[in-house]
C-alpha atoms as a PDB file:
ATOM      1  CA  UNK A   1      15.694-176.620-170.997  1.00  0.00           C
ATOM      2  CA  UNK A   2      16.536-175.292-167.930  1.00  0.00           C
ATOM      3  CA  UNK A   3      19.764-178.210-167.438  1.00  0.00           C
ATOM      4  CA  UNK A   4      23.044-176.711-166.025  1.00  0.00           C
ATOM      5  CA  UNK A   5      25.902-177.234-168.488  1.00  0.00           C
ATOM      6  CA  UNK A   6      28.845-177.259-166.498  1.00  0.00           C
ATOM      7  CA  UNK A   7      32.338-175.583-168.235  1.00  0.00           C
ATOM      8  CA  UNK A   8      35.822-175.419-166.860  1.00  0.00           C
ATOM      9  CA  UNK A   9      34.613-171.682-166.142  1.00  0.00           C
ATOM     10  CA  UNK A  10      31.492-172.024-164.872  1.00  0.00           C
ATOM     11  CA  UNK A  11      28.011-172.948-166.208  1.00  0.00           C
ATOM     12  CA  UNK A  12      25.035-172.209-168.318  1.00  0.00           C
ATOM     13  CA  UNK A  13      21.461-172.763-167.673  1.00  0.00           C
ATOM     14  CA  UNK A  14      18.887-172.060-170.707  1.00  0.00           C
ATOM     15  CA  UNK A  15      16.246-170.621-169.536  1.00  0.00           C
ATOM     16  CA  UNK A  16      14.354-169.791-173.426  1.00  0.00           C
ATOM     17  CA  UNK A  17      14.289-170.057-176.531  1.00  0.00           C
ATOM     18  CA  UNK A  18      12.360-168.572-179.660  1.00  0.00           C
ATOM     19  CA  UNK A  19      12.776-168.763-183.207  1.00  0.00           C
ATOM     20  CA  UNK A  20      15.587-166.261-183.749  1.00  0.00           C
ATOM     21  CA  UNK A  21      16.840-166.298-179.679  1.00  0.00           C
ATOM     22  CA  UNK A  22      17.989-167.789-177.095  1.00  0.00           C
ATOM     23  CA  UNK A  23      18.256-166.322-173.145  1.00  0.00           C
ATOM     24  CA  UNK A  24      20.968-168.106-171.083  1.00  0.00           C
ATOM     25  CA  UNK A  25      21.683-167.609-167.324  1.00  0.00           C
ATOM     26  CA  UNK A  26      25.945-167.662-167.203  1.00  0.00           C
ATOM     27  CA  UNK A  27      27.466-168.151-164.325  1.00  0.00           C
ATOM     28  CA  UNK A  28      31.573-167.402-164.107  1.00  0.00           C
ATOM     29  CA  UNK A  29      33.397-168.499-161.320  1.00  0.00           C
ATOM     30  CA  UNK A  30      36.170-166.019-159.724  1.00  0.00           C
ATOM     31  CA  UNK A  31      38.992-166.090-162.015  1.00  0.00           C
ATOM     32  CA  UNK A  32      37.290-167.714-164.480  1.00  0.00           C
ATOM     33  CA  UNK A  33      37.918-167.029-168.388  1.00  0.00           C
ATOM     34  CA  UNK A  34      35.719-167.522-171.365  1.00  0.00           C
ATOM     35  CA  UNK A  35      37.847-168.191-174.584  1.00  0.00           C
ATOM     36  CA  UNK A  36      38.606-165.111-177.050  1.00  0.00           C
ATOM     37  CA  UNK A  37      36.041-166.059-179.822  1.00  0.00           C
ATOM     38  CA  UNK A  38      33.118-164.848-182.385  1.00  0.00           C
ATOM     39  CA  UNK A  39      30.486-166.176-183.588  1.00  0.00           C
ATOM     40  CA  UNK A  40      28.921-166.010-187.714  1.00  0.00           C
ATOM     41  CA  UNK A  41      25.000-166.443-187.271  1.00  0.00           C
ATOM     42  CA  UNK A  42      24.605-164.567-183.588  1.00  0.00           C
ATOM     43  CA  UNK A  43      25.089-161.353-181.785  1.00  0.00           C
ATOM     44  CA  UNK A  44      25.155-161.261-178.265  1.00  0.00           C
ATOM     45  CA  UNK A  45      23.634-159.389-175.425  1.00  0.00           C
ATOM     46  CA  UNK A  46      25.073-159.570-171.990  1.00  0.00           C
ATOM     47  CA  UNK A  47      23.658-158.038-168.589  1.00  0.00           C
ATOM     48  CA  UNK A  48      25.652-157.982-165.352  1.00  0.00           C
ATOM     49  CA  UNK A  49      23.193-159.404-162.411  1.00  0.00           C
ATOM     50  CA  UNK A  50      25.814-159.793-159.695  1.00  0.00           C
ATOM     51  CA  UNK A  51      29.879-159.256-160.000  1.00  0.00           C
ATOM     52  CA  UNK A  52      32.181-157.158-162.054  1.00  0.00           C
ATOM     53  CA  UNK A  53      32.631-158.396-165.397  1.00  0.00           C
ATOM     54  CA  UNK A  54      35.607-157.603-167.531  1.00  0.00           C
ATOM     55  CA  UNK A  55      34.861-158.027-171.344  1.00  0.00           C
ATOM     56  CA  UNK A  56      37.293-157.677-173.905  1.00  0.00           C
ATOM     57  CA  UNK A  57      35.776-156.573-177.538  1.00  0.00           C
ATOM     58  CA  UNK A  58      38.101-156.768-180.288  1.00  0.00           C
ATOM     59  CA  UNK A  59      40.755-155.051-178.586  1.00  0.00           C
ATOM     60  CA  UNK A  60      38.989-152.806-175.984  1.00  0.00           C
ATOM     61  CA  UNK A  61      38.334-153.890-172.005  1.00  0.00           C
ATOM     62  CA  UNK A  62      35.496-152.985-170.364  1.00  0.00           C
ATOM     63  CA  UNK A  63      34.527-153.412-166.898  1.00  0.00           C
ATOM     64  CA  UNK A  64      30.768-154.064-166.295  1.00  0.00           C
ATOM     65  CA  UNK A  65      28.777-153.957-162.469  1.00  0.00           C
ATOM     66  CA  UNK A  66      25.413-155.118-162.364  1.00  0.00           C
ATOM     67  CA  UNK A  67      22.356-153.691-164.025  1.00  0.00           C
ATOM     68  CA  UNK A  68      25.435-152.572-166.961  1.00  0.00           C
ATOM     69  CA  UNK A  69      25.253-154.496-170.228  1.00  0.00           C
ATOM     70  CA  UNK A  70      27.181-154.566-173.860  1.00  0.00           C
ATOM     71  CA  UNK A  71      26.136-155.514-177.177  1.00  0.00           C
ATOM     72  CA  UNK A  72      28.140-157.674-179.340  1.00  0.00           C
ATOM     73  CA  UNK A  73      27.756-158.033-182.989  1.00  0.00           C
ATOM     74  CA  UNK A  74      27.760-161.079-184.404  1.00  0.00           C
ATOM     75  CA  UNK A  75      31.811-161.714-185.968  1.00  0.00           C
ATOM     76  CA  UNK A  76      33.549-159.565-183.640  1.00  0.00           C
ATOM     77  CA  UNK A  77      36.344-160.928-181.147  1.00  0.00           C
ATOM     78  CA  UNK A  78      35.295-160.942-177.750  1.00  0.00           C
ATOM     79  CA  UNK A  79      35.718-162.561-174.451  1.00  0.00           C
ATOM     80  CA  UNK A  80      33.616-162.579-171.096  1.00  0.00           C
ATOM     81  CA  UNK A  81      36.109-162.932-167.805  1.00  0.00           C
ATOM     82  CA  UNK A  82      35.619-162.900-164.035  1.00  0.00           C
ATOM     83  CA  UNK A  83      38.807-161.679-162.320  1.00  0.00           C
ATOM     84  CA  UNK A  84      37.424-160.890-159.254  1.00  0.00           C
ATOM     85  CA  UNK A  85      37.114-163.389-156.167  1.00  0.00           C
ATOM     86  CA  UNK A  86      33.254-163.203-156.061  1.00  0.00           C
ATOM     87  CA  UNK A  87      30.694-165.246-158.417  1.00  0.00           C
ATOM     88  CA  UNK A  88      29.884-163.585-161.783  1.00  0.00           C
ATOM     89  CA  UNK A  89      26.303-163.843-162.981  1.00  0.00           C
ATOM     90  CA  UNK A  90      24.876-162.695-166.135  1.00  0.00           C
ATOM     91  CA  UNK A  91      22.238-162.574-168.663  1.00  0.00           C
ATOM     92  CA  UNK A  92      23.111-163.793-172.018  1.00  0.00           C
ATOM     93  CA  UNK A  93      20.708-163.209-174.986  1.00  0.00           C
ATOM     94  CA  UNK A  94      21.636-164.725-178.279  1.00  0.00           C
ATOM     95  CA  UNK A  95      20.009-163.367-181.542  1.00  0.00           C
ATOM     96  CA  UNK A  96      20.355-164.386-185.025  1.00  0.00           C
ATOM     97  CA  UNK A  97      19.615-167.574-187.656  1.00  0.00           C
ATOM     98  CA  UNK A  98      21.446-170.254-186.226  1.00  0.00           C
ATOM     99  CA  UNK A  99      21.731-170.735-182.834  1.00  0.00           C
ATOM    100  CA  UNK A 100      23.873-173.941-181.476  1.00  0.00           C
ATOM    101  CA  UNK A 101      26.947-174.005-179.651  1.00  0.00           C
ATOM    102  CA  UNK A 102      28.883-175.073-182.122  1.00  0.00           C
ATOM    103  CA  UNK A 103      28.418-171.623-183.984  1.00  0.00           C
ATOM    104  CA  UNK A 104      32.090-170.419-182.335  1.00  0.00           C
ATOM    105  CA  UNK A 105      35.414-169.836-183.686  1.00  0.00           C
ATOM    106  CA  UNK A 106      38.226-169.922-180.713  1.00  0.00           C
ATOM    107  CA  UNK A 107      41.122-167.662-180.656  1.00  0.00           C
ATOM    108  CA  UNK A 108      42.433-168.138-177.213  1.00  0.00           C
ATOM    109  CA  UNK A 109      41.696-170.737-174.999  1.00  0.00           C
ATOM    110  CA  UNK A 110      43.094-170.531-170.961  1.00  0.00           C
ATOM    111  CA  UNK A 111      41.759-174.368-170.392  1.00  0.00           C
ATOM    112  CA  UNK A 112      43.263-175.850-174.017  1.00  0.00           C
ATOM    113  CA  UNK A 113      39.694-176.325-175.795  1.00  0.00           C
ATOM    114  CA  UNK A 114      40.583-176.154-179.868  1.00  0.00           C
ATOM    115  CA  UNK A 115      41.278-173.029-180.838  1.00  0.00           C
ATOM    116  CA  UNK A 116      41.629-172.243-184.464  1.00  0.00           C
END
């Protein structure tokens, strides 16, 4: 725990984990794009701690500032993106019965990863 996972967008940094959760520090550098995806055995929680945040939910954008935060049910289309020249930090709490990283279906990918 606590290892930085570097990503062509950023990082991750676990910071916990319980049976049924998992709390992840996110960082998103400017410009930087999370692919379009959804997950089967997790919702999501995110909090903005510094930067704007634009998330995309099914087909809706939002714009998030810090101490703002969304809810994402687990199977629904959504994407996390920083398109802003300053660092984007959040709080990312997963919740559900499986929790790996491999629990992700890609629909759009800026950096190529396998999509579906």
């Amino acid at each position: 725990m606590n290892t930085i996972v570097n990503k062509p967008w950023g990082n991750y940094q676990v910071l916990d984990q319980g049976n049924n959760y998992l709390a992840k520090k996110i960082y998103v550098k400017p410009n930087g794009k999370l692919s379009l995806q959804s997950h089967n055995h997790r919702s999501e929680y995110w909090i903005v701690v510094e930067g704007i945040a634009e998330v995309t939910i099914d087909e809706k954008k939002v714009n998030l500032e810090p101490n703002q935060s969304i809810f994402i049910e687990k199977k629904t289309k959504h994407r996390l993106s920083n398109n802003h020249s300053n660092n984007l930090i959040i709080i990312e709490i997963w919740y559900g019965d499986i929790l790996k990283e491999d629990d992700i279906i890609r629909y759009d990918d800026i950096y190529n990863r396998k999509t579906l």
